[in-house]
C-alpha atoms as a PDB file:
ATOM      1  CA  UNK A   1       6.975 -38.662  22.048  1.00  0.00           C
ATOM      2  CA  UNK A   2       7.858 -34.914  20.527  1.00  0.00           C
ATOM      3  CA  UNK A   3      10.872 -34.613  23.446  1.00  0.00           C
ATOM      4  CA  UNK A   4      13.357 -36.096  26.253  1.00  0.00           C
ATOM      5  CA  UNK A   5      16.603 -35.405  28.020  1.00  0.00           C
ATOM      6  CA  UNK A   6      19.199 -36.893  30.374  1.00  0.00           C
ATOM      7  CA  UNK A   7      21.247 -35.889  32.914  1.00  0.00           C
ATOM      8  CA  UNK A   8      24.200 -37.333  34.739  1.00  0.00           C
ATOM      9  CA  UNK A   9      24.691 -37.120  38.326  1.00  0.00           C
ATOM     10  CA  UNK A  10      27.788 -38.641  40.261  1.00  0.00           C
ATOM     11  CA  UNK A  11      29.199 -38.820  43.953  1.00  0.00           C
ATOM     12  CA  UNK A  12      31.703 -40.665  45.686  1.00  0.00           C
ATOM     13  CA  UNK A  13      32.566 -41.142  49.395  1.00  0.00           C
ATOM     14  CA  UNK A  14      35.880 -41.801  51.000  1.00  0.00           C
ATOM     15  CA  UNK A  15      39.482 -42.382  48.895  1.00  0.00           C
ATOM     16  CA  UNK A  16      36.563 -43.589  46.174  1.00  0.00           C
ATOM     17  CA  UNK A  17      36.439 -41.745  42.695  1.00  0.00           C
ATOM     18  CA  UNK A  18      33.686 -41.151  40.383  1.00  0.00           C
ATOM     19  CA  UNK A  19      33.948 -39.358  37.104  1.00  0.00           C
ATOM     20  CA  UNK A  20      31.142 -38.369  34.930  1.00  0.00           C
ATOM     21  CA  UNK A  21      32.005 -39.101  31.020  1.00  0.00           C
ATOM     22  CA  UNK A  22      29.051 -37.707  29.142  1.00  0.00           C
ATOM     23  CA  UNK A  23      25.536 -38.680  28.476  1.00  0.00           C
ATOM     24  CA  UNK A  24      23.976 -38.599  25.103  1.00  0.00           C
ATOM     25  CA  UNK A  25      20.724 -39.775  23.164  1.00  0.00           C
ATOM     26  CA  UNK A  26      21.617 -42.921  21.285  1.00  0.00           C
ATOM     27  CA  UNK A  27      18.398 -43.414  19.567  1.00  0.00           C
ATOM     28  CA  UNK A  28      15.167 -41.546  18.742  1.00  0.00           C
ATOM     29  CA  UNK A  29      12.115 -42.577  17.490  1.00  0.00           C
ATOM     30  CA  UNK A  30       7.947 -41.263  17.622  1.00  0.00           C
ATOM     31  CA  UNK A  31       7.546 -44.381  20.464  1.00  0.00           C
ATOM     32  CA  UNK A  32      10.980 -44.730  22.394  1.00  0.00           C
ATOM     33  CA  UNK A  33      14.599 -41.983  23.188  1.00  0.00           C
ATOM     34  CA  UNK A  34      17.223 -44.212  24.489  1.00  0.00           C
ATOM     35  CA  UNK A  35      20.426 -42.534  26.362  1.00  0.00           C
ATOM     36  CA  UNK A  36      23.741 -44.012  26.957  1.00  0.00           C
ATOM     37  CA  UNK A  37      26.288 -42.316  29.650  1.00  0.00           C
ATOM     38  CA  UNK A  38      30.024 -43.425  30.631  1.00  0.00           C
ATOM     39  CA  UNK A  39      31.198 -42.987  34.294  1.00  0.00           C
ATOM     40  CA  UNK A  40      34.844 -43.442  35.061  1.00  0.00           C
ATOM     41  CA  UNK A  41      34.752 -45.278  39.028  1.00  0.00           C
ATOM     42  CA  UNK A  42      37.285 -45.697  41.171  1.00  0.00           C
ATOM     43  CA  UNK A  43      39.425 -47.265  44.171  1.00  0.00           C
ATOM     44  CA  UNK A  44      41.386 -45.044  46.259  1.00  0.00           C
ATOM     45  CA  UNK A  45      43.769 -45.137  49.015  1.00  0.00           C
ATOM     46  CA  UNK A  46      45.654 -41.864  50.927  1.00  0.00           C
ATOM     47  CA  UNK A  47      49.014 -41.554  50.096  1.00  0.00           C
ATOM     48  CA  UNK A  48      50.904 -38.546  51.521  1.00  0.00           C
ATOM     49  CA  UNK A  49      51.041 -36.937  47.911  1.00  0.00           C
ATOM     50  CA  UNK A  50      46.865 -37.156  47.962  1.00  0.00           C
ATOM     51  CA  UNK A  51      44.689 -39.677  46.676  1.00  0.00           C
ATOM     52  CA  UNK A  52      45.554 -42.713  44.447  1.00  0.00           C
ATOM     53  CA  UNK A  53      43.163 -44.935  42.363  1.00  0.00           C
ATOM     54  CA  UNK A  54      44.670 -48.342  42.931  1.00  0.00           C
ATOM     55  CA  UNK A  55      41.770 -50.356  40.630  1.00  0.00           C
ATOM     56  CA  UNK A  56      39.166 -47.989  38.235  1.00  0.00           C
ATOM     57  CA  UNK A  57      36.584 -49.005  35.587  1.00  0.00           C
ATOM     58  CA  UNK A  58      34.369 -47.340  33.031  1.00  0.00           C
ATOM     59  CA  UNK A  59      30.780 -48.440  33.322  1.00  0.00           C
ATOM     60  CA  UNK A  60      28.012 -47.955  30.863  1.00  0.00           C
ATOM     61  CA  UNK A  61      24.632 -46.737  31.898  1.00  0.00           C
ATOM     62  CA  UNK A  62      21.860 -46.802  29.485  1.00  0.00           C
ATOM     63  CA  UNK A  63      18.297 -46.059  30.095  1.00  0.00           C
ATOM     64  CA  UNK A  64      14.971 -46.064  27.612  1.00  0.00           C
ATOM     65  CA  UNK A  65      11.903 -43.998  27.500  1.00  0.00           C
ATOM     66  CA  UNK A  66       9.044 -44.544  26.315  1.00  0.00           C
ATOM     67  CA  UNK A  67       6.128 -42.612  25.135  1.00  0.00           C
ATOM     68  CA  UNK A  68       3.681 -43.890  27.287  1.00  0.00           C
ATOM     69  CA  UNK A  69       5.719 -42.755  30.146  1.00  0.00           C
ATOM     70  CA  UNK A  70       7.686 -46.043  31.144  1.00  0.00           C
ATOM     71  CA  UNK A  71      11.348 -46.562  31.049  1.00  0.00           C
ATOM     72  CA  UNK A  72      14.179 -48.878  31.596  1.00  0.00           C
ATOM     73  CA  UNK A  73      17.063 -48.632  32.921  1.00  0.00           C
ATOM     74  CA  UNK A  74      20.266 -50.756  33.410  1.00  0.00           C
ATOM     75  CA  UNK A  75      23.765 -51.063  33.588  1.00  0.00           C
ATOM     76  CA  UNK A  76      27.016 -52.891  32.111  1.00  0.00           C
END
């Protein structure tokens, strides 16, 4: 595999908030480029002073690629 990239796309509906963290390559090789990205979600309500998160929680996305043109994804 000579190259790869990632990307990070977020959206949220509602009070809800979603924050993208950053993506980056967390391992390269001539067979396999894995990626690991943070994303900041959260639980809103309306207060009159705008939106509050009342719970939020990084999760970790990480996805492989292969050179054959496969790939796994998952999440934690």
């Amino acid at each position: 595999m000579t190259s790869s990239y990632g990307y990070q796309r977020v959206g949220a509906f509602g009070f809800n908030t979603v924050q993208a963290l950053g993506i980056n390559r967390s391992y390269v090789s001539n067979w396999q480029h894995s990626f690991r990205a943070l994303t900041d979600a959260g639980v809103g309500t309306p207060t009159p002073w705008g939106n509050v998160n009342v719970y939020h929680s990084t999760v970790i996305q990480s996805a492989n690629v292969y050179g054959d043109g496969a790939w796994y994804a998952w999440q934690g």
